[in-house]
PDB file of N, CA and C in Angstrom:
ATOM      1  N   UNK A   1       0.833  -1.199   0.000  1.00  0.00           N
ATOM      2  CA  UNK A   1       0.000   0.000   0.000  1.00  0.00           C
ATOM      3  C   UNK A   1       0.871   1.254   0.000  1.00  0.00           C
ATOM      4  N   UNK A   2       0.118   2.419   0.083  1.00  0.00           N
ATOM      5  CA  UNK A   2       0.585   3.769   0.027  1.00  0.00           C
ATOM      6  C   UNK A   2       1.472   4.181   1.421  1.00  0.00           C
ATOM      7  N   UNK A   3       2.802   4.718   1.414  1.00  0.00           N
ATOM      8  CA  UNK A   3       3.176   5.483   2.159  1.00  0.00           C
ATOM      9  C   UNK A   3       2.808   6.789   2.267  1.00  0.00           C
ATOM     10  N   UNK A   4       2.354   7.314   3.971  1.00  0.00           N
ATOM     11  CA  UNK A   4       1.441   8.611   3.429  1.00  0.00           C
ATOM     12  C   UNK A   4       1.936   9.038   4.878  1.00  0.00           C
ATOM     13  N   UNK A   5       2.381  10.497   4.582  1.00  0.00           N
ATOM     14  CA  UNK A   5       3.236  11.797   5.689  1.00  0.00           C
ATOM     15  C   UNK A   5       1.751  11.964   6.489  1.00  0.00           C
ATOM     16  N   UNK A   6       0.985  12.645   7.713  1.00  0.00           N
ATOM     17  CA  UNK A   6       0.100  12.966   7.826  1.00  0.00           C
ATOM     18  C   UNK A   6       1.117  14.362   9.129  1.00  0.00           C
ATOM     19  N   UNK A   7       0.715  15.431   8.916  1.00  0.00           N
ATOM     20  CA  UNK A   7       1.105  16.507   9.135  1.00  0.00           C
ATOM     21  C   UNK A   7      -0.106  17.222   9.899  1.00  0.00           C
ATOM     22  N   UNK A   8      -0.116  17.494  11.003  1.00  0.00           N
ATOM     23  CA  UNK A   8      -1.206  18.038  11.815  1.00  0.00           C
ATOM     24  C   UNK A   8      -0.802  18.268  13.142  1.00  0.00           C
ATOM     25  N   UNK A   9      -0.961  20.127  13.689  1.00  0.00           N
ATOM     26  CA  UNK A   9      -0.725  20.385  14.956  1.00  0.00           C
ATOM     27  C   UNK A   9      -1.708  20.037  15.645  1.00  0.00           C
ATOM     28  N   UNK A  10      -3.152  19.031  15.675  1.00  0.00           N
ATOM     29  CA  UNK A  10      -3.730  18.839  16.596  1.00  0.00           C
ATOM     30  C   UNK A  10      -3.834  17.427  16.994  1.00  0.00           C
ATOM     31  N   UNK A  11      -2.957  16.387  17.668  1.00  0.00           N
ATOM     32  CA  UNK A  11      -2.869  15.475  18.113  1.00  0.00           C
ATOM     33  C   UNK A  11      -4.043  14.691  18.154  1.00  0.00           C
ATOM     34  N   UNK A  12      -5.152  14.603  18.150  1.00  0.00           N
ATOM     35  CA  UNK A  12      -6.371  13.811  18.312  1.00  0.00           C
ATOM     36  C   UNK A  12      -6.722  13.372  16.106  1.00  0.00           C
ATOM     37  N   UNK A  13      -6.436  14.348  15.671  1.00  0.00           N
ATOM     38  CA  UNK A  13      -6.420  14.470  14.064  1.00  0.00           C
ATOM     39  C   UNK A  13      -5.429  13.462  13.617  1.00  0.00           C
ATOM     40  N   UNK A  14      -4.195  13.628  13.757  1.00  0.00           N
ATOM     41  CA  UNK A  14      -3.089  13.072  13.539  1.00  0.00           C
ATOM     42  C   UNK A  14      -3.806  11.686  13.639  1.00  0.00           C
ATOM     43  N   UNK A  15      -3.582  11.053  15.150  1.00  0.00           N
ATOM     44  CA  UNK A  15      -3.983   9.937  15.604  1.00  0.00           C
ATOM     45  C   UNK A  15      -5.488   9.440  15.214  1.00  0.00           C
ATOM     46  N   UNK A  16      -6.630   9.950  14.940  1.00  0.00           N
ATOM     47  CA  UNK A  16      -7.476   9.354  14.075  1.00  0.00           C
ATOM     48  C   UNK A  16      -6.948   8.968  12.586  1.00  0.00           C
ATOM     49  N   UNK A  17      -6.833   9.991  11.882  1.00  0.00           N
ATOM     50  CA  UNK A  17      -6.199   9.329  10.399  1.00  0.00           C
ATOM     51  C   UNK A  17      -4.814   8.408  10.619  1.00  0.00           C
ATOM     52  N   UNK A  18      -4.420   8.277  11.207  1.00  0.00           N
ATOM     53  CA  UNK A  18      -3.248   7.321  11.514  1.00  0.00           C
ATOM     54  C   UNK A  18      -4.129   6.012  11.528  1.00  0.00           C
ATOM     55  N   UNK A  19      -4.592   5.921  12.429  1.00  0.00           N
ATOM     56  CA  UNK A  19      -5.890   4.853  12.890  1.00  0.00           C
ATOM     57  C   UNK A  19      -6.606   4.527  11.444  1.00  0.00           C
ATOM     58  N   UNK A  20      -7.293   5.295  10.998  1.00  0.00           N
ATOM     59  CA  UNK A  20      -7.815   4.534   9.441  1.00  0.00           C
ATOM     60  C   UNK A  20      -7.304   4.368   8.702  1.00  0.00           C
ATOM     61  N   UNK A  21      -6.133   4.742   8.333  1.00  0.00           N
ATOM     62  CA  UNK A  21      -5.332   4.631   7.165  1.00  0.00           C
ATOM     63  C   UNK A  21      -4.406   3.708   7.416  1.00  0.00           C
ATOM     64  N   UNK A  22      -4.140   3.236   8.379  1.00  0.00           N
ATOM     65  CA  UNK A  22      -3.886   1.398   9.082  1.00  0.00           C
ATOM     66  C   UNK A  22      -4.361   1.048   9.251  1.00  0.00           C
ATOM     67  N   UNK A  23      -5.598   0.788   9.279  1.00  0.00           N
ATOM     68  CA  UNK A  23      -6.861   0.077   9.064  1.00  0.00           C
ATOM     69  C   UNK A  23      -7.087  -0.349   7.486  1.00  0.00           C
ATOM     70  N   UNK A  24      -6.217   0.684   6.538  1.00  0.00           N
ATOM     71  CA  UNK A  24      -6.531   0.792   5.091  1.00  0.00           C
ATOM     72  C   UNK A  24      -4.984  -0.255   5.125  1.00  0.00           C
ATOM     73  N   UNK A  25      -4.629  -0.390   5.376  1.00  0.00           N
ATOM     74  CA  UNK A  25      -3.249  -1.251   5.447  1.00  0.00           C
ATOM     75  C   UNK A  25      -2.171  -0.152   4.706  1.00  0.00           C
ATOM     76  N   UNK A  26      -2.291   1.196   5.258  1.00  0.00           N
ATOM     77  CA  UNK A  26      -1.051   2.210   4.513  1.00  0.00           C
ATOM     78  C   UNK A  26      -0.391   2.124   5.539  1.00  0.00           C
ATOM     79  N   UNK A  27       0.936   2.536   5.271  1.00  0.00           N
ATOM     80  CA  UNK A  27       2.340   2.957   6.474  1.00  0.00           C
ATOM     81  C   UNK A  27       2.166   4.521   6.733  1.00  0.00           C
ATOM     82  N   UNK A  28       1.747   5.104   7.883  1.00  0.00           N
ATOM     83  CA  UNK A  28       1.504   6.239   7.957  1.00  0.00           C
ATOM     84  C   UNK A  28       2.310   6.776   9.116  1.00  0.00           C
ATOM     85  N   UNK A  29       3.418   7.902   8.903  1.00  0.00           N
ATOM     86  CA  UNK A  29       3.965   8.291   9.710  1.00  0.00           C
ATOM     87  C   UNK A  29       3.268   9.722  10.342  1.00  0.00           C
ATOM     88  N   UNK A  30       3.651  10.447  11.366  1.00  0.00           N
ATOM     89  CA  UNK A  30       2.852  11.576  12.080  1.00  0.00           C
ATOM     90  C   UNK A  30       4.113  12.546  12.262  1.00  0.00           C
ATOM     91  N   UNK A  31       3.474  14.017  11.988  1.00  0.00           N
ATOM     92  CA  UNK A  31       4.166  14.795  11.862  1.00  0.00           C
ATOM     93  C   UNK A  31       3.717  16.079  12.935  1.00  0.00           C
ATOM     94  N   UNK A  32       4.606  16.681  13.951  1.00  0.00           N
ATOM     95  CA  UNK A  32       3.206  17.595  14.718  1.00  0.00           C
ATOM     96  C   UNK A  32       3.137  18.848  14.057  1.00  0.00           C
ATOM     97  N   UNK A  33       3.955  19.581  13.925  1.00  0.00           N
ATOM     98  CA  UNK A  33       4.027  20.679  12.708  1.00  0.00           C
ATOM     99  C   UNK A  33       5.127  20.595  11.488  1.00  0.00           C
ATOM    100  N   UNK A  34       4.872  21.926  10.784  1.00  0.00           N
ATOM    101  CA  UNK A  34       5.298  22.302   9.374  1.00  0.00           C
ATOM    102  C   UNK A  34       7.305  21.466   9.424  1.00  0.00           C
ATOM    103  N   UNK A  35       7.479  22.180  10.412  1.00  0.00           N
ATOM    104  CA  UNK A  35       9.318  21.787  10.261  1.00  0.00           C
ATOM    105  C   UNK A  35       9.284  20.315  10.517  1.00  0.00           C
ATOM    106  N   UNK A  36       8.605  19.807  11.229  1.00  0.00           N
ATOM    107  CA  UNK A  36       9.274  18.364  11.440  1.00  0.00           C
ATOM    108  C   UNK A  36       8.533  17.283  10.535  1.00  0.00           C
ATOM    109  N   UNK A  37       7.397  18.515   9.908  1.00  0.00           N
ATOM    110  CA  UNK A  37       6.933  17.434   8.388  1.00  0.00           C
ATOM    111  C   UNK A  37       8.278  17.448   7.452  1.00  0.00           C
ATOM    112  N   UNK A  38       8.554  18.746   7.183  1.00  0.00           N
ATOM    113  CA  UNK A  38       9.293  18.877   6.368  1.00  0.00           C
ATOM    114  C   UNK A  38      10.862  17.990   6.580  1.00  0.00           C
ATOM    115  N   UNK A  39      11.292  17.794   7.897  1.00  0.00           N
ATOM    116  CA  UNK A  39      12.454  16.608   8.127  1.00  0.00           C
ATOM    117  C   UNK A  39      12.232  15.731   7.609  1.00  0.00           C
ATOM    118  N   UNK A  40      10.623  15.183   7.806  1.00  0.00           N
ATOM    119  CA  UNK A  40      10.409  13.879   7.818  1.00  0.00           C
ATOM    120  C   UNK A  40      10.503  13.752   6.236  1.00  0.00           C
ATOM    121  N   UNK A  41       9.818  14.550   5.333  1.00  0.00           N
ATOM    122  CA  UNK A  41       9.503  14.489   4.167  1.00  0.00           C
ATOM    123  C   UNK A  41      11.278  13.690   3.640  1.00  0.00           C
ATOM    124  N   UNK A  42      12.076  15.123   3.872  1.00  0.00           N
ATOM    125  CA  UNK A  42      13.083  15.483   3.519  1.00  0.00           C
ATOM    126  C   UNK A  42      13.968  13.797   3.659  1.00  0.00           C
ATOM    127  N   UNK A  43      13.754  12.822   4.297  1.00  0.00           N
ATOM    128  CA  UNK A  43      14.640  12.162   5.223  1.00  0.00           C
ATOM    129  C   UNK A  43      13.826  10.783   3.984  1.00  0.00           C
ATOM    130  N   UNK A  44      12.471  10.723   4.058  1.00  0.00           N
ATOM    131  CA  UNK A  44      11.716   9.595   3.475  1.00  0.00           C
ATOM    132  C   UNK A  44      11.172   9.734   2.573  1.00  0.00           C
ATOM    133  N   UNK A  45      10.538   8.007   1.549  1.00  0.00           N
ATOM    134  CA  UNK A  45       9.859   8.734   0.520  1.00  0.00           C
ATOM    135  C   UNK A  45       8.410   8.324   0.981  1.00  0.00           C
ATOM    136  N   UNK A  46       7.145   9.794   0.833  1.00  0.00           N
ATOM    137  CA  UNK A  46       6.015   9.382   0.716  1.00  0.00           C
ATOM    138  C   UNK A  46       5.048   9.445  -0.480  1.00  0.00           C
ATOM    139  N   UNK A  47       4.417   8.429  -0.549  1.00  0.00           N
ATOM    140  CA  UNK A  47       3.672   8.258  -1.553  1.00  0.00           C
ATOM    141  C   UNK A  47       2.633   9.727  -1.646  1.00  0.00           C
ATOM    142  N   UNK A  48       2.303   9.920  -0.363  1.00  0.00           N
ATOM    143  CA  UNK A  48       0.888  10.982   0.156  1.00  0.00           C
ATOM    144  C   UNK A  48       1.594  11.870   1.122  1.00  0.00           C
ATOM    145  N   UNK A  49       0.795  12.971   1.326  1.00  0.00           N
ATOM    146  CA  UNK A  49       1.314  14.086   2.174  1.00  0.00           C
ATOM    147  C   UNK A  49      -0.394  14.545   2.369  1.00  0.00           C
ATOM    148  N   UNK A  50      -0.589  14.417   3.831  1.00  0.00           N
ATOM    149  CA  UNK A  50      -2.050  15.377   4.211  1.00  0.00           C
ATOM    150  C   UNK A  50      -1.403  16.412   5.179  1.00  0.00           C
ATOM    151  N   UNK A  51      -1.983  17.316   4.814  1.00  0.00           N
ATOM    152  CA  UNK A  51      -1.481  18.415   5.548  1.00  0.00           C
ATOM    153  C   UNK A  51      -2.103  19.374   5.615  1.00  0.00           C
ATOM    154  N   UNK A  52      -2.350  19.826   6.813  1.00  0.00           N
ATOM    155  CA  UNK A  52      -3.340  20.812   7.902  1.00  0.00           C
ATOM    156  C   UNK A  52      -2.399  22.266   7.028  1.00  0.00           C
ATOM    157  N   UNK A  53      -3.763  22.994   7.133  1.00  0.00           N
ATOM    158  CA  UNK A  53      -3.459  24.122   6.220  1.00  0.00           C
ATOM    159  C   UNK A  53      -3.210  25.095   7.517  1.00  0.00           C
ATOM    160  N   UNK A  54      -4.034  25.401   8.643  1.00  0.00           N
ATOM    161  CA  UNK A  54      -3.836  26.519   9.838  1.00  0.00           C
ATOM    162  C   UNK A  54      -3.366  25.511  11.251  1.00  0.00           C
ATOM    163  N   UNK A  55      -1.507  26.366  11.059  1.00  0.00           N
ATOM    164  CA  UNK A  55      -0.298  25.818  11.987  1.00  0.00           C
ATOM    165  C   UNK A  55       0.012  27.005  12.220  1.00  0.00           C
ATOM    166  N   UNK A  56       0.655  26.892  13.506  1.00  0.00           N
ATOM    167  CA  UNK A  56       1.305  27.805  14.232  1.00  0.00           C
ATOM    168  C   UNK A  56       2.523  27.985  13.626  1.00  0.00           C
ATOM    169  N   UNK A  57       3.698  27.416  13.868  1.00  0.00           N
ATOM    170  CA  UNK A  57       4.695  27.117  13.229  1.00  0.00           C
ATOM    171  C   UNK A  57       5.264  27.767  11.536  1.00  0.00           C
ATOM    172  N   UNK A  58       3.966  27.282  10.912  1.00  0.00           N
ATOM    173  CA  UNK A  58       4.307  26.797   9.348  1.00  0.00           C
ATOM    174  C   UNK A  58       2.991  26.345   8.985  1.00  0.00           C
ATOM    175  N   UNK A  59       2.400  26.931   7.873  1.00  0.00           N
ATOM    176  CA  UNK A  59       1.247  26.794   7.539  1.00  0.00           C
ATOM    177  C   UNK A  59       0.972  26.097   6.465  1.00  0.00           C
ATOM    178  N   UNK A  60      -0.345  25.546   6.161  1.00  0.00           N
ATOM    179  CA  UNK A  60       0.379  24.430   5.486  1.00  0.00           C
ATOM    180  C   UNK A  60       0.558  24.524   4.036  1.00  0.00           C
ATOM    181  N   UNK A  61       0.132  25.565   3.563  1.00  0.00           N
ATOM    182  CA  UNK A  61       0.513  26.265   2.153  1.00  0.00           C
ATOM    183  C   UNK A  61       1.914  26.100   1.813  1.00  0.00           C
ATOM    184  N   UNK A  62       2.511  26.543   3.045  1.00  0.00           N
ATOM    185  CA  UNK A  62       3.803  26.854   2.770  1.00  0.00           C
ATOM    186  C   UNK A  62       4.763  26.063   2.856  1.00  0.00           C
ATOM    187  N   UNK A  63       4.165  24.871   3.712  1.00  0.00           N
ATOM    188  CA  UNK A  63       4.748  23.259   3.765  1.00  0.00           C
ATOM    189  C   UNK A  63       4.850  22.940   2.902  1.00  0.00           C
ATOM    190  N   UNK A  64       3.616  22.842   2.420  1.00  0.00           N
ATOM    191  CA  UNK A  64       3.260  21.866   0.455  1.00  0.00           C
ATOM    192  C   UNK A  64       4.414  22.619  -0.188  1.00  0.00           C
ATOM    193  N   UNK A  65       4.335  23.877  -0.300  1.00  0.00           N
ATOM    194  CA  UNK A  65       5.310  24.892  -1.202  1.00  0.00           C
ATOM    195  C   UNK A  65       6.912  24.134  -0.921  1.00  0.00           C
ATOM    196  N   UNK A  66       7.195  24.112   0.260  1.00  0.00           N
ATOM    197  CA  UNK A  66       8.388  23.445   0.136  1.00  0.00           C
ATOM    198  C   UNK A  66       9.011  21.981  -0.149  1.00  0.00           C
ATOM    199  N   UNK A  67       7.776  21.262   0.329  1.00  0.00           N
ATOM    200  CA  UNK A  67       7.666  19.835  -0.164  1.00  0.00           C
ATOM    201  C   UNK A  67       8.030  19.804  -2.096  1.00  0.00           C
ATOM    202  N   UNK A  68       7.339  20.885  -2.273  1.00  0.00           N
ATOM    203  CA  UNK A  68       7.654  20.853  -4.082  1.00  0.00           C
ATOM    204  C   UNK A  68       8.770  20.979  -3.892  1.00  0.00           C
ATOM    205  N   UNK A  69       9.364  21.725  -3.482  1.00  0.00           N
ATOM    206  CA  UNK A  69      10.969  22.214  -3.972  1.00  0.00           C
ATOM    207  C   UNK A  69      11.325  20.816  -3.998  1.00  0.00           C
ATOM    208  N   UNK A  70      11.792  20.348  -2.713  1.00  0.00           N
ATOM    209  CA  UNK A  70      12.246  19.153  -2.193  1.00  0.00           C
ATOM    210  C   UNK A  70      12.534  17.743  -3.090  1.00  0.00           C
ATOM    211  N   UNK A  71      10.997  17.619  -3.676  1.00  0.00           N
ATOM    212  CA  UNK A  71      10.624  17.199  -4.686  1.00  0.00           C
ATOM    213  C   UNK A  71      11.500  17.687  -5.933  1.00  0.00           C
ATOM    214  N   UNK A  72      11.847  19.110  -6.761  1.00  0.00           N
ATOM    215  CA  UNK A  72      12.402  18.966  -7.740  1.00  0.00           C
ATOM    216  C   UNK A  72      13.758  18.342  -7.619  1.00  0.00           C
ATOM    217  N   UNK A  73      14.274  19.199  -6.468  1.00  0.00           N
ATOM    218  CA  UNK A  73      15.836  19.119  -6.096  1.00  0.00           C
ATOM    219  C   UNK A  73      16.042  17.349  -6.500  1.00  0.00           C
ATOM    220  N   UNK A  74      15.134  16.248  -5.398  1.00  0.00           N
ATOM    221  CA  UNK A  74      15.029  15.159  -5.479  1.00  0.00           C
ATOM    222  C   UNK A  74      15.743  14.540  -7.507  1.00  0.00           C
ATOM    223  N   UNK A  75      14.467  14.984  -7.882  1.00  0.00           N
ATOM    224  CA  UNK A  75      14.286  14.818  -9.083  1.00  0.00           C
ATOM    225  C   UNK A  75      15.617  15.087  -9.654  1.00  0.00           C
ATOM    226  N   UNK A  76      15.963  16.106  -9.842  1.00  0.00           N
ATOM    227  CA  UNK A  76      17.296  16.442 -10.342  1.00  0.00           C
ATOM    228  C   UNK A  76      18.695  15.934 -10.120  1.00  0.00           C
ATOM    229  N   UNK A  77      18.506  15.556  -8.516  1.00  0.00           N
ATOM    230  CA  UNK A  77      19.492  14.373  -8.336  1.00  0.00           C
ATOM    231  C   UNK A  77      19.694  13.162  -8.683  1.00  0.00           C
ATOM    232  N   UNK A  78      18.506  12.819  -8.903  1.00  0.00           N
ATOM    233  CA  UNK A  78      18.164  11.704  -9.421  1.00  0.00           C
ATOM    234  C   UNK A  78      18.432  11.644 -10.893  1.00  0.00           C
ATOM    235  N   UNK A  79      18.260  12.819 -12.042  1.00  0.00           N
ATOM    236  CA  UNK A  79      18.470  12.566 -13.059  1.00  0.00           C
ATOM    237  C   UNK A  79      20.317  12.200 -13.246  1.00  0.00           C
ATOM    238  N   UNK A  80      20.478  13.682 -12.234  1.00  0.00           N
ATOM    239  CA  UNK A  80      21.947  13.468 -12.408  1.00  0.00           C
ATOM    240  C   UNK A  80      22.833  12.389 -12.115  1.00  0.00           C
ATOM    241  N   UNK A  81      22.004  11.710 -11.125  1.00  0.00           N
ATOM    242  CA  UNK A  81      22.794  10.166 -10.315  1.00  0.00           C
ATOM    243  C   UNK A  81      22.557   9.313 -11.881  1.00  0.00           C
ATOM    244  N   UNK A  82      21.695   9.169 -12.590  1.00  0.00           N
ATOM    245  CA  UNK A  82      21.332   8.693 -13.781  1.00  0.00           C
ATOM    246  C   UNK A  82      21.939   8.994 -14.591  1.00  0.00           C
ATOM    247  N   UNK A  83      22.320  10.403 -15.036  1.00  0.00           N
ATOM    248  CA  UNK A  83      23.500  10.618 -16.003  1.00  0.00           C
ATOM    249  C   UNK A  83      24.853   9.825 -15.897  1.00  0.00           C
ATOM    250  N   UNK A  84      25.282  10.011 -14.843  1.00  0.00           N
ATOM    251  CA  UNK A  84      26.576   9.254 -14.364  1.00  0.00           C
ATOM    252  C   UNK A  84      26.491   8.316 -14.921  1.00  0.00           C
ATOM    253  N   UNK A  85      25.511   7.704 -13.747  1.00  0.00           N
ATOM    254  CA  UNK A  85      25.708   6.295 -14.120  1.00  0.00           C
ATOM    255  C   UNK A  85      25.820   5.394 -15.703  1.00  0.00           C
ATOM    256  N   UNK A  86      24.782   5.938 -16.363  1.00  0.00           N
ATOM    257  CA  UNK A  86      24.161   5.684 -17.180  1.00  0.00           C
ATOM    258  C   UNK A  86      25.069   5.765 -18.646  1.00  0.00           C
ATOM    259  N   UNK A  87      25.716   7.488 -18.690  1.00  0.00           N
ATOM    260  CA  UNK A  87      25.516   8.195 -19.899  1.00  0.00           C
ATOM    261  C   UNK A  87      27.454   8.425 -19.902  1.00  0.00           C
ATOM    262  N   UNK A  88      27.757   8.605 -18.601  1.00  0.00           N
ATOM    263  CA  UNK A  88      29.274   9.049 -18.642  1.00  0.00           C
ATOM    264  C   UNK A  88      30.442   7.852 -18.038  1.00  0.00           C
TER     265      UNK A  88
END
């Protein structure tokens, strides 16, 4: 099944969707705000990212916003680990 980030400063939220979505047989890790989604992101790969839009911290606009980056950078390393390997 799906690996899926779940990102939420309100602890009872977190831990319900944790609860169904292992129930759904996904691997769901918990995040309490914006920065330590973004470690987690940064560190693993997830299939899914839910993420609470009004955080104290880091909101979640601006999470997603960086999750993209993260995402290209990813990408680009990846092409380049591929060039190497591959092409040179």
């Amino acid at each position: 099944m799906s690996k899926i980030l779940v990102i939420d400063d309100e602890r009872a939220i977190r831990n319900t969707l944790k609860e169904v979505l292992e129930y759904e047989k996904h691997e769901v890790d918990l995040a309490e705000d914006g920065p330590k989604g973004l470690e987690m992101f940064s560190a693993n790969m997830y299939d899914i990212v839910l993420c609470d839009i009004k955080m104290a911290k880091m909101d979640g606009i601006e999470v997603l916003g960086k999750i993209s980056e993260i995402r290209l950078i990813l990408r680009h390393n990846d092409i380049r680990t591929w060039q190497y390997r591959y092409c040179c």
